[in-house]
Protein backbone atom coordinates (compact mmCIF):
# COMPACT_ATOMS: atom_id res chain seq x y z
CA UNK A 1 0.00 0.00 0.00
CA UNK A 2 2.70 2.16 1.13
CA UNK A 3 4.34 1.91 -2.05
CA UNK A 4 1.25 2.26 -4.44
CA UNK A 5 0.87 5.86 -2.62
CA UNK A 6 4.95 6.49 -3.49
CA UNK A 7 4.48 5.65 -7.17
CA UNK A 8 1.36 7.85 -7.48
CA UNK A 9 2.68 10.48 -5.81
CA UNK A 10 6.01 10.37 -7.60
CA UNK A 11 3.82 10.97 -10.92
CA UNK A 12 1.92 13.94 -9.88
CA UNK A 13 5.06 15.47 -8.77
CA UNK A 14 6.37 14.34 -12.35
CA UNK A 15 3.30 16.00 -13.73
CA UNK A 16 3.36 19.04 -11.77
CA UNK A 17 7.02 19.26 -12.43
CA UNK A 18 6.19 19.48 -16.32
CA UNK A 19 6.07 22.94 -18.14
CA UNK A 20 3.07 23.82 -19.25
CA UNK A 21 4.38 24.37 -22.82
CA UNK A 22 6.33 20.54 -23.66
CA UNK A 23 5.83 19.72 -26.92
CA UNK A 24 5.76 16.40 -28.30
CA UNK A 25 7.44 15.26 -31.64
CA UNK A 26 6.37 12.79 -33.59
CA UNK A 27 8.54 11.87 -37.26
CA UNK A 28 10.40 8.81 -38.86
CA UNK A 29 13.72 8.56 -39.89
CA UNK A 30 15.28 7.57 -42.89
CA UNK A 31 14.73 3.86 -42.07
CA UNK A 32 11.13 4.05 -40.96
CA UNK A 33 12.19 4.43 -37.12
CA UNK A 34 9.59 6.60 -35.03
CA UNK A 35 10.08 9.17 -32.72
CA UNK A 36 8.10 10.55 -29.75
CA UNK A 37 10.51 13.09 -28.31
CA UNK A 38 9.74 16.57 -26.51
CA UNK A 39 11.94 18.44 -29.14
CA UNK A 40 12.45 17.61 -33.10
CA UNK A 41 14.92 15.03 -33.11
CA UNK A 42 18.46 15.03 -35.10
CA UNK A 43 17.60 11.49 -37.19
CA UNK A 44 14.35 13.35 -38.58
CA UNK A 45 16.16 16.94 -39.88
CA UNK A 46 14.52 17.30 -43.25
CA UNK A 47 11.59 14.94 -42.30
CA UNK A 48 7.87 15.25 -42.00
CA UNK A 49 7.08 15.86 -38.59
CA UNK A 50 4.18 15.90 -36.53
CA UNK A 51 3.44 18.00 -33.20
CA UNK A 52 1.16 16.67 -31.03
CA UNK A 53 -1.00 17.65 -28.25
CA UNK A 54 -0.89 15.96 -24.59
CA UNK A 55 -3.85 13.30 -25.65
CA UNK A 56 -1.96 13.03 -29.10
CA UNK A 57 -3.79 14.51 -31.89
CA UNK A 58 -1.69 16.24 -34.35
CA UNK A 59 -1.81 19.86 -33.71
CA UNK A 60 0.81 20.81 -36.62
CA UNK A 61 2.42 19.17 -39.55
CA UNK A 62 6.40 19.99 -40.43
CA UNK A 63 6.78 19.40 -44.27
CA UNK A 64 9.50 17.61 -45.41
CA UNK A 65 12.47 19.71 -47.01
CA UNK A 66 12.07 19.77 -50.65
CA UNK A 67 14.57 18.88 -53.49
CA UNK A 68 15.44 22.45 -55.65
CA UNK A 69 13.08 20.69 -58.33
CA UNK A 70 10.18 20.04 -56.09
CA UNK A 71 10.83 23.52 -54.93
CA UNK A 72 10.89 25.09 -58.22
CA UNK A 73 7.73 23.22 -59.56
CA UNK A 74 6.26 24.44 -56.11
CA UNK A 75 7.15 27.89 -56.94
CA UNK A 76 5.79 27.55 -60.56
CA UNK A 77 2.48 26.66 -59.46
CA UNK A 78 1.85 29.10 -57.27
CA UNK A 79 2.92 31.22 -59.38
CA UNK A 80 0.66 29.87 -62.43
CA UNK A 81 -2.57 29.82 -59.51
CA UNK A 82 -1.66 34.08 -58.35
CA UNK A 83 -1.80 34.66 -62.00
CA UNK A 84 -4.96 32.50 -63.09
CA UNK A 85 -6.24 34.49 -60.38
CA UNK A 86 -5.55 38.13 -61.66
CA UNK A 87 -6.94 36.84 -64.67
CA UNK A 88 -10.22 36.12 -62.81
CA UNK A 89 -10.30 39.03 -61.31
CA UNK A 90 -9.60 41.24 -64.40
CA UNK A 91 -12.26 39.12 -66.22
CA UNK A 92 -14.59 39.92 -63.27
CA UNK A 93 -13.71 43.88 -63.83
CA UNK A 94 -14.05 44.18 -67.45
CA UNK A 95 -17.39 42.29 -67.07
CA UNK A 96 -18.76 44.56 -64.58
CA UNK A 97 -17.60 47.60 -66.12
CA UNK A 98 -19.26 46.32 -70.15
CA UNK A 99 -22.61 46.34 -67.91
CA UNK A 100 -22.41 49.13 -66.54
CA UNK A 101 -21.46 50.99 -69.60
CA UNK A 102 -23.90 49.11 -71.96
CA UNK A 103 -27.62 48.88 -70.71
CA UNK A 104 -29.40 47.30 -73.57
CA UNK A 105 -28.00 45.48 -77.39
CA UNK A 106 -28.88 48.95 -78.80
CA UNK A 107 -26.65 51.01 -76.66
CA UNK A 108 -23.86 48.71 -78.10
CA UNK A 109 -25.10 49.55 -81.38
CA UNK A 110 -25.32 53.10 -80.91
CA UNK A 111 -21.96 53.64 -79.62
CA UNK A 112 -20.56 51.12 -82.57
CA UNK A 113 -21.97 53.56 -85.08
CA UNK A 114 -21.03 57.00 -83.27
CA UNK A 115 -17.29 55.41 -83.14
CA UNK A 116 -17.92 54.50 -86.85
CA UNK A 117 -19.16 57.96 -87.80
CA UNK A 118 -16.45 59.31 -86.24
CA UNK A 119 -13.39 57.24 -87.67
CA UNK A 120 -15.26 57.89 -91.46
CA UNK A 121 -15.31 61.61 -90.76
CA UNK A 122 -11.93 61.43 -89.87
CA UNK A 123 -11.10 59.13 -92.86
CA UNK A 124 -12.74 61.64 -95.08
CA UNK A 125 -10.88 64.30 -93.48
CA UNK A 126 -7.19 62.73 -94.21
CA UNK A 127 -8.52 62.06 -98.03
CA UNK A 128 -9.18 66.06 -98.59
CA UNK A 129 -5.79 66.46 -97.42
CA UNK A 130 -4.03 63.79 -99.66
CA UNK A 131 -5.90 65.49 -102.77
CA UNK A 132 -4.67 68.81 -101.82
CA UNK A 133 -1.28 67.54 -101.66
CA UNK A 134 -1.29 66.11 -104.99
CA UNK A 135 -2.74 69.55 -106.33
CA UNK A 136 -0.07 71.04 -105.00
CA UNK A 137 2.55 68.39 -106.29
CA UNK A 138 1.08 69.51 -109.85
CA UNK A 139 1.73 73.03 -109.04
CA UNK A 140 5.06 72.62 -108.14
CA UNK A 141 5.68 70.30 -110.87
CA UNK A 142 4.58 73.36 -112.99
CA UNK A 143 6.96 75.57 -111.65
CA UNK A 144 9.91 73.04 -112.03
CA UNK A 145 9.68 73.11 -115.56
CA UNK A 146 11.48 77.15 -115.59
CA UNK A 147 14.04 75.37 -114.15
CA UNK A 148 14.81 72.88 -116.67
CA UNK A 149 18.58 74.73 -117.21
CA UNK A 150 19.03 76.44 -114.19
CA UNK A 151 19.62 75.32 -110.18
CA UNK A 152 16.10 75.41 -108.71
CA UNK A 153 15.77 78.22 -106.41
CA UNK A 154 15.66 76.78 -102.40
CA UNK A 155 12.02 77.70 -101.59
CA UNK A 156 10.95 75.58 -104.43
CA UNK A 157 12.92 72.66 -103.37
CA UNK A 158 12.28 72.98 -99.59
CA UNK A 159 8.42 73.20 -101.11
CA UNK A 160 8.28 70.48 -102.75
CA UNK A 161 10.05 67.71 -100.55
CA UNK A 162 7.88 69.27 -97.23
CA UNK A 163 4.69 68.32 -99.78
CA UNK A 164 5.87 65.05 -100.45
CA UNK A 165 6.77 64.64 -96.71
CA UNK A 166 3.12 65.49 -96.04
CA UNK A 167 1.84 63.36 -98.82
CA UNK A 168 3.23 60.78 -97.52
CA UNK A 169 2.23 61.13 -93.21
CA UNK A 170 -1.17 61.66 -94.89
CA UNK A 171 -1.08 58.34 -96.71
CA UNK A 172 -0.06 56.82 -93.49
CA UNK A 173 -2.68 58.14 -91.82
CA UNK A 174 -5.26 57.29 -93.94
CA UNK A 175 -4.17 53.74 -93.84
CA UNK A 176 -3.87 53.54 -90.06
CA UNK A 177 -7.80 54.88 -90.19
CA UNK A 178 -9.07 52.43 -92.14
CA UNK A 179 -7.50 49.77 -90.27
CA UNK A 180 -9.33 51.28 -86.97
CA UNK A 181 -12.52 51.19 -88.94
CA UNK A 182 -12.04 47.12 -88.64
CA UNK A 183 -11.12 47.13 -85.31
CA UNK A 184 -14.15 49.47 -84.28
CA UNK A 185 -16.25 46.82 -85.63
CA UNK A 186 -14.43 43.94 -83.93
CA UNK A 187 -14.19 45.36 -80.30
CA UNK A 188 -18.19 46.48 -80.86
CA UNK A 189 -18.97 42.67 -81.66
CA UNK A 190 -17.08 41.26 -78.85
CA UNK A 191 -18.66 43.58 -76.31
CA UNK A 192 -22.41 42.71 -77.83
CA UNK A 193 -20.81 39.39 -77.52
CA UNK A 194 -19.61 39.54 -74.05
CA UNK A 195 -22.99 41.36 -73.07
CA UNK A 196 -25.23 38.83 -74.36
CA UNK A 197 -23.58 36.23 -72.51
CA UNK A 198 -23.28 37.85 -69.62
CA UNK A 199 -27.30 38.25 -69.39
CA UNK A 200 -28.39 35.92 -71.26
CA UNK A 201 -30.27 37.86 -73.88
CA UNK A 202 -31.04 36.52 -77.39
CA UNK A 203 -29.76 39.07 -80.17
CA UNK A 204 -32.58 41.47 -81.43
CA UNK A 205 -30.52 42.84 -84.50
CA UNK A 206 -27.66 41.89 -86.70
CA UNK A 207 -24.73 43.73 -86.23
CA UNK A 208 -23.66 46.37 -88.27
CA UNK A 209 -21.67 46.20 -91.30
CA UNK A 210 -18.02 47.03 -91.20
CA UNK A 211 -17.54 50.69 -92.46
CA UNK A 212 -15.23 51.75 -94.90
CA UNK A 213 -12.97 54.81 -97.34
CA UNK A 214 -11.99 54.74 -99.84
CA UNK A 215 -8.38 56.07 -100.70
CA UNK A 216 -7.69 58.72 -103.38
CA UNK A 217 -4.17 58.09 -104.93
């Protein structure tokens, strides 16, 4: 009897004793040993580990140290996941901002042909300017011709390459122009698209044909 009494008082000494704060360690070697100890051991460095409460459930996992080539397709991944998800996100934006700018099909339709108006205007604009440069090549064409003998004077050569400097920006131009006529037309039927997926509308008019110049040469 006496003794029973020593051994259960030596553990609630041993208990009391205890910090409040030991940790136990469980992991496996290299050869498939296990270890309970109250700090990670030196045979499991590198190992997956476990930490585990007083009644032993696992209140943390240690991973394993990786090789630089499970590290690098760790660090791959995450990367390809952060950037999946900015693409979600920007997705999500550009969404939310066609709806709000776009409350019906015909307000797509509307704003397709104000941008087309527009870029023909402009178009139309660039063509006037072409045609007066070629007038004024002719002109200065002209005036070459009393020079057929003779230097020709500065002013008349300074004229005539700033025209065919213009000629040409203005040719540029115009090409450039007509190329955003297509484009108008593309972004206008990805956004009716976009918005009739989005709410799940059936289309209530064709879309609009492309517009077009055409170039004076």
């Amino acid at each position: 009897m006496l003794k029973l009494q020593t051994l259960v008082l030596t553990v609630v000494l041993a208990l009391a004793l205890t910090p409040a704060f030991a940790k136990t360690f469980k992991c496996q070697d290299s050869n498939g040993k296990t270890y309970y100890t109250d700090r990670p051991p030196r045979e499991c460095l590198g190992k997956e580990m476990e930490e585990l409460s007083k009644r032993g459930t696992v209140v943390k996992k240690y991973e394993a140290a990786l090789t630089p080539e499970q590290q690098a397709a760790r660090e791959a991944e995450e990367k390809r996941k952060k950037e999946e998800e900015a693409q979600a996100r920007e997705e999500k934006r550009k969404n939310q901002a066609l709806l709000n700018t776009y409350p019906s099909e015909k307000d797509i339709e509307d704003s397709r042909q104000r941008a087309l108006k527009q870029a023909e205007q402009a178009t139309k604009a660039i063509e006037k300017r072409i045609a007066e440069a070629q007038q004024r090549a002719k002109k200065l064409e002209s005036e070459k011709e009393f020079y057929v003998k003779k230097p020709l004077p500065k002013k008349l050569q300074d004229d005539i390459r700033n025209n065919e400097l213009d000629f040409k920006v203005q040719q540029d131009a115009l090409v450039s122009k007509q190329k955003e006529l297509g484009e108008i037309n593309a972004k206008y039927d990805e956004d009716k698209r976009r918005y009739l997926e989005l709410t799940g509308a059936k289309p209530k008019s064709p879309a609009a044909p492309s517009g077009g110049a055409s170039s004076k040469k």
